[in-house]
PDB file of N, CA and C in Angstrom:
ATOM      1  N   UNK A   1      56.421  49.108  25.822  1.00  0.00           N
ATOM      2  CA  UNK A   1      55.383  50.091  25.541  1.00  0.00           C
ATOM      3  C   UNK A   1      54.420  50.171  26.728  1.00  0.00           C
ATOM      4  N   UNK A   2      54.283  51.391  27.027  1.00  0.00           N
ATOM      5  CA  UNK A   2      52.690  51.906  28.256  1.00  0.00           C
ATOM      6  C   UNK A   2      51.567  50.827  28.006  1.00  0.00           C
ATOM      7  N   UNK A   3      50.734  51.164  28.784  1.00  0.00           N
ATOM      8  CA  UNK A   3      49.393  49.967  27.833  1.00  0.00           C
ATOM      9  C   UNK A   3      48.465  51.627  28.333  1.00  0.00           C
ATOM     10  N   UNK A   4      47.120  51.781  28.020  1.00  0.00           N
ATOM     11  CA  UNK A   4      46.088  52.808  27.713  1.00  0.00           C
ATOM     12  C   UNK A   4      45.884  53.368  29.150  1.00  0.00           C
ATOM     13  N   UNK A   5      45.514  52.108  29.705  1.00  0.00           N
ATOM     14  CA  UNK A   5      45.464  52.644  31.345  1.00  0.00           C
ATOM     15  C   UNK A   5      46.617  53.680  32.303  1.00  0.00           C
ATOM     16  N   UNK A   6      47.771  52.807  31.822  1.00  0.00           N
ATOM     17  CA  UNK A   6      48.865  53.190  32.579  1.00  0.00           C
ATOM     18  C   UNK A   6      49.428  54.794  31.885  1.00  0.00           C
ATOM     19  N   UNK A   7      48.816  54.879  31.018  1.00  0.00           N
ATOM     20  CA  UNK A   7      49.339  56.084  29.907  1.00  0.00           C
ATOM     21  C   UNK A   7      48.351  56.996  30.708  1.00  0.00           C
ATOM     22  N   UNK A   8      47.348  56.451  30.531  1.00  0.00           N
ATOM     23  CA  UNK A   8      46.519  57.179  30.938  1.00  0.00           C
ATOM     24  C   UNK A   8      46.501  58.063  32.144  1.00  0.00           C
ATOM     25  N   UNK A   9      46.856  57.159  33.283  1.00  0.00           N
ATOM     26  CA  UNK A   9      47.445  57.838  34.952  1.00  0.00           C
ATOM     27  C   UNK A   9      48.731  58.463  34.923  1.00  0.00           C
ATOM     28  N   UNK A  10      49.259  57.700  33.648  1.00  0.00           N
ATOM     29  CA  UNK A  10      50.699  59.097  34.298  1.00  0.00           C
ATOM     30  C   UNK A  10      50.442  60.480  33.215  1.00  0.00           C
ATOM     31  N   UNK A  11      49.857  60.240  31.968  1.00  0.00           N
ATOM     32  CA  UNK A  11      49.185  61.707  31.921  1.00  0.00           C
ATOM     33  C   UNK A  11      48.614  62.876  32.490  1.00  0.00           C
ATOM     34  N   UNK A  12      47.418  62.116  33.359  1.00  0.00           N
ATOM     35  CA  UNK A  12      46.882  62.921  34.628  1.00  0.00           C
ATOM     36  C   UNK A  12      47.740  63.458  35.591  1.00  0.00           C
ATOM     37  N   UNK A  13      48.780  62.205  36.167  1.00  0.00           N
ATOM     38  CA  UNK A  13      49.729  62.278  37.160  1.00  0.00           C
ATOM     39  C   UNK A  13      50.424  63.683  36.751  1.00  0.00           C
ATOM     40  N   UNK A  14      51.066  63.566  35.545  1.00  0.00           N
ATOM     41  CA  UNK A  14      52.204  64.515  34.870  1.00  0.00           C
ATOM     42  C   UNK A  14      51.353  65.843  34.878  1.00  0.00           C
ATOM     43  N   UNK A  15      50.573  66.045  34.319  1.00  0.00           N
ATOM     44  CA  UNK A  15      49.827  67.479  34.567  1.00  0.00           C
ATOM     45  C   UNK A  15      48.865  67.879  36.122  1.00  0.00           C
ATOM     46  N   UNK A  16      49.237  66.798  36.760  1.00  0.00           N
ATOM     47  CA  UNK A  16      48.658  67.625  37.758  1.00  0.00           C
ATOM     48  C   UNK A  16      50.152  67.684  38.718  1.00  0.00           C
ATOM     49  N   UNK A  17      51.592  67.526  38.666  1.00  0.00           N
ATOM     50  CA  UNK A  17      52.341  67.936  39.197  1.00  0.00           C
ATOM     51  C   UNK A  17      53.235  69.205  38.530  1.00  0.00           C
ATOM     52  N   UNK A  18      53.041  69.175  37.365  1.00  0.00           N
ATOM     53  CA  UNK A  18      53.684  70.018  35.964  1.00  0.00           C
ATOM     54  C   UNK A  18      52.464  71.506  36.193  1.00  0.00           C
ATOM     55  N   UNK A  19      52.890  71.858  37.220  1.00  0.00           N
ATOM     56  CA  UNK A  19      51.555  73.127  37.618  1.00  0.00           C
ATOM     57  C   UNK A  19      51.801  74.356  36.483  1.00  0.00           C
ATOM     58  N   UNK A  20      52.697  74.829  36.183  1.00  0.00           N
ATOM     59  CA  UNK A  20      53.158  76.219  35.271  1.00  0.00           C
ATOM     60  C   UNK A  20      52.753  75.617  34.160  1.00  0.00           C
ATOM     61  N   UNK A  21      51.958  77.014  33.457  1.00  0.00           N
ATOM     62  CA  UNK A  21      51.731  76.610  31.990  1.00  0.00           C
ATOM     63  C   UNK A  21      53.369  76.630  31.111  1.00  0.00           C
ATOM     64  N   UNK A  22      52.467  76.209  29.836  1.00  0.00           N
ATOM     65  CA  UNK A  22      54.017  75.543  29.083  1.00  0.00           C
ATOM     66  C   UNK A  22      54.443  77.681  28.825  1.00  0.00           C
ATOM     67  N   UNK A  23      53.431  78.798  29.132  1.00  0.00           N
ATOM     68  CA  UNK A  23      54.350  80.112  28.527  1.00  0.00           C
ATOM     69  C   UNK A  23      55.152  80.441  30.124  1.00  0.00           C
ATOM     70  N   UNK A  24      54.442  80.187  31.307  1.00  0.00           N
ATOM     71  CA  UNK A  24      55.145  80.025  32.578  1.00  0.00           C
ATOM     72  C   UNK A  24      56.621  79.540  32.417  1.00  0.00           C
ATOM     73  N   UNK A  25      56.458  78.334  32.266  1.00  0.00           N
ATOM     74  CA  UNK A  25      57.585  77.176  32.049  1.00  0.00           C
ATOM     75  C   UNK A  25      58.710  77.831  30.767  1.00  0.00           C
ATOM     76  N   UNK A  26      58.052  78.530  29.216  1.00  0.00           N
ATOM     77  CA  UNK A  26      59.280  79.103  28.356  1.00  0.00           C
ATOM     78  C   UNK A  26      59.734  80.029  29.084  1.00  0.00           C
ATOM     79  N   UNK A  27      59.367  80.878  29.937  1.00  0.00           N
ATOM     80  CA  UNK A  27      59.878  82.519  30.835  1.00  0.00           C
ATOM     81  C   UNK A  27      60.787  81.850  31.646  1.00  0.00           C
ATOM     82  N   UNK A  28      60.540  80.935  32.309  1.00  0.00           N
ATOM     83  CA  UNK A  28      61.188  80.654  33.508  1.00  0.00           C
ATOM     84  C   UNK A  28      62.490  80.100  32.558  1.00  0.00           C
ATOM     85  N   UNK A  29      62.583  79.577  31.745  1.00  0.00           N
ATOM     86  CA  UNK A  29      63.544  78.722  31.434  1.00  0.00           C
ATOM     87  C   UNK A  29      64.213  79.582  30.605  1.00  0.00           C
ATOM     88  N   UNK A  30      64.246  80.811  30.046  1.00  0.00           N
ATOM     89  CA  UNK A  30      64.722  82.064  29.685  1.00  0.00           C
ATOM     90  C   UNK A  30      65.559  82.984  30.804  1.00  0.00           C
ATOM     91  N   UNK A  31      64.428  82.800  31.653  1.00  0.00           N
ATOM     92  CA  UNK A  31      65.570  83.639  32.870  1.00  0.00           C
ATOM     93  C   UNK A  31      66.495  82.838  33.183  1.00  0.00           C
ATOM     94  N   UNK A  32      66.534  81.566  33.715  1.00  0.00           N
ATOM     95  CA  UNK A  32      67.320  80.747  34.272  1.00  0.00           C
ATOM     96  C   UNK A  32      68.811  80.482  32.975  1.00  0.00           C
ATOM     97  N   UNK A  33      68.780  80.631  31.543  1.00  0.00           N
ATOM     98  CA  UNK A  33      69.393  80.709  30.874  1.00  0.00           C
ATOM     99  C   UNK A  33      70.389  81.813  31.119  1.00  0.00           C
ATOM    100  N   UNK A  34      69.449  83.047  31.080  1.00  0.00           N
ATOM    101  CA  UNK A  34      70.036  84.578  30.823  1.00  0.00           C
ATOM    102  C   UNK A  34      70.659  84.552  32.312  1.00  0.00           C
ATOM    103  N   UNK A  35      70.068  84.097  33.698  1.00  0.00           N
ATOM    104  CA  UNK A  35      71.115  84.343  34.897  1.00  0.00           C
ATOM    105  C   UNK A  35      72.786  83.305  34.345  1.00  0.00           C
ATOM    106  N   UNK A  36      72.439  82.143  34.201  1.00  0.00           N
ATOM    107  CA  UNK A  36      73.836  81.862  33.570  1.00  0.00           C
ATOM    108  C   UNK A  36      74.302  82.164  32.913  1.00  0.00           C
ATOM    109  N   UNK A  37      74.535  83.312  32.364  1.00  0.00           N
ATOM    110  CA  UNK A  37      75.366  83.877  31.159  1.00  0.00           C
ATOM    111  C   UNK A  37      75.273  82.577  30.189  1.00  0.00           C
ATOM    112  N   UNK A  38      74.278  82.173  29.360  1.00  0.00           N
ATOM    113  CA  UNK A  38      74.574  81.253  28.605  1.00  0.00           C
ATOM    114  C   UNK A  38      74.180  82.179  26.744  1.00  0.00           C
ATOM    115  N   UNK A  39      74.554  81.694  26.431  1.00  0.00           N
ATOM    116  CA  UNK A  39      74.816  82.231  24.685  1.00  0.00           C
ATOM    117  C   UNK A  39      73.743  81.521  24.005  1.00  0.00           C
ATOM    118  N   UNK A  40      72.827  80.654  24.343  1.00  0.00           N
ATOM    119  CA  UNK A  40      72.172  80.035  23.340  1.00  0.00           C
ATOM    120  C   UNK A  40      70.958  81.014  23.139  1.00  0.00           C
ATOM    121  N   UNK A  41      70.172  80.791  22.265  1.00  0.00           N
ATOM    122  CA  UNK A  41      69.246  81.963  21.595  1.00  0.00           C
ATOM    123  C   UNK A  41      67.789  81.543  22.288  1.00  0.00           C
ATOM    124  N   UNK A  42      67.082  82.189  22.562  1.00  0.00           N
ATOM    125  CA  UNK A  42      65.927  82.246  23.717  1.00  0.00           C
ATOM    126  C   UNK A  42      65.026  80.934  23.297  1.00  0.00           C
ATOM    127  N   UNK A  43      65.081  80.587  21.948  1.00  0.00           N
ATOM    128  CA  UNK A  43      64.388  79.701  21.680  1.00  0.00           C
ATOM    129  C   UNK A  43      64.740  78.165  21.915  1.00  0.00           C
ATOM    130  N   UNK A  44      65.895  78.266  22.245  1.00  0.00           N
ATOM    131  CA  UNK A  44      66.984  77.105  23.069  1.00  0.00           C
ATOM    132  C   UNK A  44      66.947  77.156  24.638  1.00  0.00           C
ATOM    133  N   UNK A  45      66.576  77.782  25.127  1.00  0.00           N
ATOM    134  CA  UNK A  45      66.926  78.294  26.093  1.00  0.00           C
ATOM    135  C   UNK A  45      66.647  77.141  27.592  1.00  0.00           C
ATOM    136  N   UNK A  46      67.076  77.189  29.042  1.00  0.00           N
ATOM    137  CA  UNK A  46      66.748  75.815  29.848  1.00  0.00           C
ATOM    138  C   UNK A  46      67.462  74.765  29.172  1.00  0.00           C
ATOM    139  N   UNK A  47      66.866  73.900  30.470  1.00  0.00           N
ATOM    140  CA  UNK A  47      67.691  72.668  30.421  1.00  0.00           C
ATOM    141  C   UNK A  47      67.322  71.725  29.281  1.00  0.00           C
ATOM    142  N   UNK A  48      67.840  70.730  29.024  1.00  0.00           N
ATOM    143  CA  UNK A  48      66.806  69.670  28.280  1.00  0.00           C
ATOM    144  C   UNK A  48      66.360  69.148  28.849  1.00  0.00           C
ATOM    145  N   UNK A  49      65.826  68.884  29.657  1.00  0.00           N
ATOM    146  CA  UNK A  49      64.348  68.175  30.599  1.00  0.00           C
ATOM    147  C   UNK A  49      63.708  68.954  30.422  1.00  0.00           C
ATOM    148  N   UNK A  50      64.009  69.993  31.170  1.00  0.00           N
ATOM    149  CA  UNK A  50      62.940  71.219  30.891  1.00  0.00           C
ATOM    150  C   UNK A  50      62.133  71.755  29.647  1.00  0.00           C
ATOM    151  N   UNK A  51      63.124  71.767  28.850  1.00  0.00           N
ATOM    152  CA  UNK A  51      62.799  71.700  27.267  1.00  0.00           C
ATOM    153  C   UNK A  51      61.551  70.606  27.031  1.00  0.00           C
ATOM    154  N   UNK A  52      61.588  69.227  27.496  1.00  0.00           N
ATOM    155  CA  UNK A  52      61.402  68.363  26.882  1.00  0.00           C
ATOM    156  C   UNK A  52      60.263  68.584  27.038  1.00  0.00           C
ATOM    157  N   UNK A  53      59.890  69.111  28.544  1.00  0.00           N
ATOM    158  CA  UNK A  53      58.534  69.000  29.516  1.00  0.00           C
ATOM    159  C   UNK A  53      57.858  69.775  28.786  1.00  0.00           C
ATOM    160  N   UNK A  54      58.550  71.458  28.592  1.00  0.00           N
ATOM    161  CA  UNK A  54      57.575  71.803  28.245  1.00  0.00           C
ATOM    162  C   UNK A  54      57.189  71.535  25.948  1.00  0.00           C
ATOM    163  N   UNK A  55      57.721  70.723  25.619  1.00  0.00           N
ATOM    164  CA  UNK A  55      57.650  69.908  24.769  1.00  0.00           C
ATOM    165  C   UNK A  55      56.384  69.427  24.911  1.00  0.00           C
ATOM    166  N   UNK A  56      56.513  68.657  25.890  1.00  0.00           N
ATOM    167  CA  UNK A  56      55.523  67.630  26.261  1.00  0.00           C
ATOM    168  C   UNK A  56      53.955  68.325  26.742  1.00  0.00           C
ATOM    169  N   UNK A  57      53.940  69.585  26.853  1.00  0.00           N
ATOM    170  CA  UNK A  57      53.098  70.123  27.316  1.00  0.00           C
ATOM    171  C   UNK A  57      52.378  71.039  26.352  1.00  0.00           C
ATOM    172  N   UNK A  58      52.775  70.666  25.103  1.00  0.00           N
ATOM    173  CA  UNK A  58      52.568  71.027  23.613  1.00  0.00           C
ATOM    174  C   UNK A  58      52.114  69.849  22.624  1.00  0.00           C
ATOM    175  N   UNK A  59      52.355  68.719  23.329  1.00  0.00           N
ATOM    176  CA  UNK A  59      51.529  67.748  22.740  1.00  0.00           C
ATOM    177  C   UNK A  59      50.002  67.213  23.020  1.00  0.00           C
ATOM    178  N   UNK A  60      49.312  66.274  22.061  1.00  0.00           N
ATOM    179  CA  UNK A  60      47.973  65.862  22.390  1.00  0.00           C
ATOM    180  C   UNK A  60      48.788  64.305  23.270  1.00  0.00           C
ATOM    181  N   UNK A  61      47.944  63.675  24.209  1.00  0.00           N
ATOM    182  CA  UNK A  61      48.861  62.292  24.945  1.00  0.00           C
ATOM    183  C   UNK A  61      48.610  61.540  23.437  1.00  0.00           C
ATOM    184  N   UNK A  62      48.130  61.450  22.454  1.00  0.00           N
ATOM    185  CA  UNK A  62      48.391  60.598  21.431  1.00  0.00           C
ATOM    186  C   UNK A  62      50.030  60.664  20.406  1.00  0.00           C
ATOM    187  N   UNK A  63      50.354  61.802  20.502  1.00  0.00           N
ATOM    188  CA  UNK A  63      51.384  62.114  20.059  1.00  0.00           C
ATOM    189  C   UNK A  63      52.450  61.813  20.731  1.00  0.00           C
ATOM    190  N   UNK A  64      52.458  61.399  21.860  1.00  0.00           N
ATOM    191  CA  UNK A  64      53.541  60.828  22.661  1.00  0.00           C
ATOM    192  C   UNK A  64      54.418  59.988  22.793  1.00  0.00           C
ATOM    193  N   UNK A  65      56.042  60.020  22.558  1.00  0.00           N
ATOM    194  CA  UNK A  65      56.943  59.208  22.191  1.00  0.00           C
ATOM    195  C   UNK A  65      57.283  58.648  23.541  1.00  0.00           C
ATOM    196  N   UNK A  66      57.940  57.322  23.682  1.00  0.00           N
ATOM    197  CA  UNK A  66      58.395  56.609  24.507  1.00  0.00           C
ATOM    198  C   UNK A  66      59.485  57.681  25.453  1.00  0.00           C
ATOM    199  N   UNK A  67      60.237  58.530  24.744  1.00  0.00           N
ATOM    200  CA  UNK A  67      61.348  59.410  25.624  1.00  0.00           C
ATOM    201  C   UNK A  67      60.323  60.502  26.452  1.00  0.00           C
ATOM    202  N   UNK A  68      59.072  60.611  25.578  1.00  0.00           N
ATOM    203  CA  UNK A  68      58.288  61.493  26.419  1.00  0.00           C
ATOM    204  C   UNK A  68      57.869  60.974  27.289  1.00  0.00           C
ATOM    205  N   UNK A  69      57.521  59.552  27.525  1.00  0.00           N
ATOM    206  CA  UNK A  69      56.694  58.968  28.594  1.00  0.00           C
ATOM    207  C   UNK A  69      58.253  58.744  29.821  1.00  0.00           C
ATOM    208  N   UNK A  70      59.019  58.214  29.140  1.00  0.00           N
ATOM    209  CA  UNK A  70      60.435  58.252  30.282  1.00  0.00           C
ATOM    210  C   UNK A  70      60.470  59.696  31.032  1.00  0.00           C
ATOM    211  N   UNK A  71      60.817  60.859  30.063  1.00  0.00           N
ATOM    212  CA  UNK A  71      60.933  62.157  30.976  1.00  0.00           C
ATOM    213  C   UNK A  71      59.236  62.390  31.865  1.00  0.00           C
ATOM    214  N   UNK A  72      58.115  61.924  31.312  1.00  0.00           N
ATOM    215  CA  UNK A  72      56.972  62.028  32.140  1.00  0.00           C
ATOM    216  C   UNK A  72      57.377  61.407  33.429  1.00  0.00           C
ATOM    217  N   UNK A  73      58.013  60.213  33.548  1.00  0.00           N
ATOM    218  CA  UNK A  73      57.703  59.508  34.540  1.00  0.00           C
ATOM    219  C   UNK A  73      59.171  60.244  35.514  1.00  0.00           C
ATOM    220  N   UNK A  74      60.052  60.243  35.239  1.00  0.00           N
ATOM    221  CA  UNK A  74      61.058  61.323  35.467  1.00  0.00           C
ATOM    222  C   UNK A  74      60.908  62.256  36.598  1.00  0.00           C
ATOM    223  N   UNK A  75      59.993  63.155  35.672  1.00  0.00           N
ATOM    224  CA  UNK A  75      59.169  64.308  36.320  1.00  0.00           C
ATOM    225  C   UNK A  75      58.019  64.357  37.706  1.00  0.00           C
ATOM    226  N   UNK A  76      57.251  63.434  37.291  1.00  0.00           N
ATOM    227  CA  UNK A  76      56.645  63.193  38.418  1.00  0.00           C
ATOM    228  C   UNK A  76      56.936  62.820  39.537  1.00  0.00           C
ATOM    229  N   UNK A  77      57.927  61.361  39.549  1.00  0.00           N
ATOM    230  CA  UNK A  77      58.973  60.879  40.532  1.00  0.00           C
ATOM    231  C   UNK A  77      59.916  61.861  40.981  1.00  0.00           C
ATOM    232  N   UNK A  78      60.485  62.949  40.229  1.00  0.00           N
ATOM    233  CA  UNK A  78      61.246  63.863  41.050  1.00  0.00           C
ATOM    234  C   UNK A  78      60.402  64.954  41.544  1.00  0.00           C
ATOM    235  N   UNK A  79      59.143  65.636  41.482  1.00  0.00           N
ATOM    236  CA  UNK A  79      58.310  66.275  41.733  1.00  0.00           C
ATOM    237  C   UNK A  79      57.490  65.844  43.664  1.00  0.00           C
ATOM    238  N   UNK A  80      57.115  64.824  43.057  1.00  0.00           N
ATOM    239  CA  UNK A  80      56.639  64.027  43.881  1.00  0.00           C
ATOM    240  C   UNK A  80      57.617  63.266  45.266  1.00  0.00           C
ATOM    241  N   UNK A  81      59.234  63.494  45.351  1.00  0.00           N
ATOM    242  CA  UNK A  81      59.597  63.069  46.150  1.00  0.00           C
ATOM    243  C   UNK A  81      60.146  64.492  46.944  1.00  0.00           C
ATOM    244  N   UNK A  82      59.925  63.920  48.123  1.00  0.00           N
ATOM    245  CA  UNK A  82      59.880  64.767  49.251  1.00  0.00           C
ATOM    246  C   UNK A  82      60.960  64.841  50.093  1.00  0.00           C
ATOM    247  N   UNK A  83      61.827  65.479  50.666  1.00  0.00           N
ATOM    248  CA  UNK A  83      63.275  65.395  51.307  1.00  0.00           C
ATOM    249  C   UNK A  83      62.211  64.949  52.760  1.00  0.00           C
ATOM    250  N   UNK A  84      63.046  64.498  53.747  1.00  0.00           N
ATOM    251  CA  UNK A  84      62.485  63.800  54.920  1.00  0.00           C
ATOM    252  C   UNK A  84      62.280  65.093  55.802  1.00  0.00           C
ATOM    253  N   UNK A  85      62.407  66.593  55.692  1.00  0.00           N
ATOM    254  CA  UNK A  85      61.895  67.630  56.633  1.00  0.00           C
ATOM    255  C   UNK A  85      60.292  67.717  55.695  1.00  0.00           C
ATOM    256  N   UNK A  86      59.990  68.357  56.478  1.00  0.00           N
ATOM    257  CA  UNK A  86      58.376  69.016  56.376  1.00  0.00           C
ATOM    258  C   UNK A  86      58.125  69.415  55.075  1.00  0.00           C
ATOM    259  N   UNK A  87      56.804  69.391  53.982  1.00  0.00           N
ATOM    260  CA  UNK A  87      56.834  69.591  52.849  1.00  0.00           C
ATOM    261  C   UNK A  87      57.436  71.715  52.869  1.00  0.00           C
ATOM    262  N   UNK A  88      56.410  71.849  53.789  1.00  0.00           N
ATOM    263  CA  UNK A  88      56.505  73.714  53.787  1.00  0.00           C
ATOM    264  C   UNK A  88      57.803  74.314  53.988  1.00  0.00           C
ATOM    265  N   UNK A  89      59.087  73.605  54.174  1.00  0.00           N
ATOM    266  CA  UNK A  89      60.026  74.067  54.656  1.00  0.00           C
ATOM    267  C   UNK A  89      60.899  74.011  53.191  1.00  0.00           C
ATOM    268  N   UNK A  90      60.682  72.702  53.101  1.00  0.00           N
ATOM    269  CA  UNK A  90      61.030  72.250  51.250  1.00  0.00           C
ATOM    270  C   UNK A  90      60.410  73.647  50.179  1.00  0.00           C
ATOM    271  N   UNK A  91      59.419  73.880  50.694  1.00  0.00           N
ATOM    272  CA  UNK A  91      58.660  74.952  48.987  1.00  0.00           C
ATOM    273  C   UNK A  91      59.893  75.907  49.539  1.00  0.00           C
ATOM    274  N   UNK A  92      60.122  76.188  50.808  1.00  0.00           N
ATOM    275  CA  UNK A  92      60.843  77.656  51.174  1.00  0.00           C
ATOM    276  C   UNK A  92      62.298  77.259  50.839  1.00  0.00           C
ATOM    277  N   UNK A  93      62.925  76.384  50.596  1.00  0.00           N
ATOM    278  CA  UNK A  93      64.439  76.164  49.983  1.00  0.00           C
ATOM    279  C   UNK A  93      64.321  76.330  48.663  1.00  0.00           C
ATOM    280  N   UNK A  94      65.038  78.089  48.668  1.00  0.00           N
ATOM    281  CA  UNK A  94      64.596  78.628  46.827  1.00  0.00           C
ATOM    282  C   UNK A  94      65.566  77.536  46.106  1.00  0.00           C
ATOM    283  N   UNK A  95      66.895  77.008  46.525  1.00  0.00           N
ATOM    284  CA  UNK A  95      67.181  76.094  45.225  1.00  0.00           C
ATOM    285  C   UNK A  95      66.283  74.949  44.651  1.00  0.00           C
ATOM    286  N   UNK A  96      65.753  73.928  45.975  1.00  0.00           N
ATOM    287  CA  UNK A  96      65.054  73.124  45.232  1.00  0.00           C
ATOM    288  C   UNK A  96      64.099  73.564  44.038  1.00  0.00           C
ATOM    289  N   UNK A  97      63.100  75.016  44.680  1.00  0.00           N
ATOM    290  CA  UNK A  97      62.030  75.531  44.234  1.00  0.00           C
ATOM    291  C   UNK A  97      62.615  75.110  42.666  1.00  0.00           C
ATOM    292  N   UNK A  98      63.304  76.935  42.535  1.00  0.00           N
ATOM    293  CA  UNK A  98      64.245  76.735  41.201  1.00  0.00           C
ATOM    294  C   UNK A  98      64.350  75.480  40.500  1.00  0.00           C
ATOM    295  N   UNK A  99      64.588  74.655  41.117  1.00  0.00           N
ATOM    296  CA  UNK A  99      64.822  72.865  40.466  1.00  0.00           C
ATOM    297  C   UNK A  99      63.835  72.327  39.767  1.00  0.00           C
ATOM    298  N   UNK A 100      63.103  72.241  40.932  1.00  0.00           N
ATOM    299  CA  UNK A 100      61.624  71.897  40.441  1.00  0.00           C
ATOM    300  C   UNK A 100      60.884  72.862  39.181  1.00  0.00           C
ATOM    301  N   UNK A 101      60.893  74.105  39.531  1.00  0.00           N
ATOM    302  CA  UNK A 101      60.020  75.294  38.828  1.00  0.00           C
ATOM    303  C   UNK A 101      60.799  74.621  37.248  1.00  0.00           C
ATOM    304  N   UNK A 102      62.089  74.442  36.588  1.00  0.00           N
ATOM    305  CA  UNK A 102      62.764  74.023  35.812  1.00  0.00           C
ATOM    306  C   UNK A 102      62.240  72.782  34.925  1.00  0.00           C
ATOM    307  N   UNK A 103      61.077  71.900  36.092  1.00  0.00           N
ATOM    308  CA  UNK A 103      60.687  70.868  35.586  1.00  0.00           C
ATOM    309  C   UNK A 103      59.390  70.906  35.236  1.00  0.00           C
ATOM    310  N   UNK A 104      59.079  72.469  35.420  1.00  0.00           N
ATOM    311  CA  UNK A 104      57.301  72.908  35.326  1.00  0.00           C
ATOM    312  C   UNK A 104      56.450  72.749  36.370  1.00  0.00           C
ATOM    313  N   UNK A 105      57.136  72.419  37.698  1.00  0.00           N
ATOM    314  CA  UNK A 105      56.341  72.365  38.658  1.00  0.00           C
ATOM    315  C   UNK A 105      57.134  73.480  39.725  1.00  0.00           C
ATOM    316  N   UNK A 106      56.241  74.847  40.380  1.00  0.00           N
ATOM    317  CA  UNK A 106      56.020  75.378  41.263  1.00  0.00           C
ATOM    318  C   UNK A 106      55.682  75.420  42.880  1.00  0.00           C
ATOM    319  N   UNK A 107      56.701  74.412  43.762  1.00  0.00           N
ATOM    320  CA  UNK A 107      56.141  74.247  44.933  1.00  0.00           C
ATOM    321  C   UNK A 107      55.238  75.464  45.639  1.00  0.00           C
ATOM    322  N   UNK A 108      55.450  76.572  45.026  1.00  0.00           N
ATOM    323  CA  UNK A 108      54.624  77.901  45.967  1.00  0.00           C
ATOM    324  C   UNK A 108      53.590  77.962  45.076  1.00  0.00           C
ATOM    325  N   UNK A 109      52.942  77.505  43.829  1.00  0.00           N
ATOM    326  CA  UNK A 109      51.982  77.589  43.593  1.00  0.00           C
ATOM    327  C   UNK A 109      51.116  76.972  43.901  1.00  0.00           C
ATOM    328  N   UNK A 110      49.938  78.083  44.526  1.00  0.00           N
ATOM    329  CA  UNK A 110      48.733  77.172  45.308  1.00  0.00           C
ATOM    330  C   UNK A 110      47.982  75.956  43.806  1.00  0.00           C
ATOM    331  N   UNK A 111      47.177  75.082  44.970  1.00  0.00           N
ATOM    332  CA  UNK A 111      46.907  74.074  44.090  1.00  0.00           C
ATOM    333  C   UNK A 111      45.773  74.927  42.841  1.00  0.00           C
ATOM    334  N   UNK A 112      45.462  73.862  41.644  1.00  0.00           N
ATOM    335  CA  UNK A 112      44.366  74.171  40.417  1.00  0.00           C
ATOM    336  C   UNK A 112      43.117  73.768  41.087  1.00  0.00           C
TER     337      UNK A 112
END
């Protein structure tokens, strides 16, 4: 189990890399469905991470299950790691973007 503190920083952590709101994050994960020809119904729609995040971005941090704090920490660690070229060159490689944007975070969105 987290202890209060540590819950505490990767809460902050998680929403300040998780930039798209959670209706940002359902659109995006609708289109990205509908470009794959996928059949599931809009309310399914994205990955399950993605799902989860923006799950997670519908909760109070008290409501928070252990799989939520795993995909939190998940998220941030893949958000937060950087390929070894220049960050600005990274936002401009639309797949990563896409990747990321999937996980609720927007490399081209300027900071909050």
């Amino acid at each position: 189990m987290t202890d209060a503190l540590e819950l505490d920083a990767l809460w902050d952590e998680f929403h300040r890399v998780v930039n798209m709101t959670s209706q940002e994050l359902a659109a995006w994960l609708r289109v990205q469905d509908a470009l794959e020809d996928a059949e599931a119904p809009p309310e399914h729609a994205g990955t399950p991470t993605g799902e989860h995040v923006l799950g997670i971005l519908q909760k109070r941090r008290t409501d928070l299950t252990e799989d939520d704090i795993s995909v939190m920490y998940e998220v941030v660690d893949t958000v937060t790691e950087q390929p070894d070229e220049e960050q600005d060159r990274a936002a401009d490689d639309e797949r990563r973007r896409h990747r990321l944007m999937t996980l609720g975070h927007d490399p081209l969105k300027p900071p909050q």
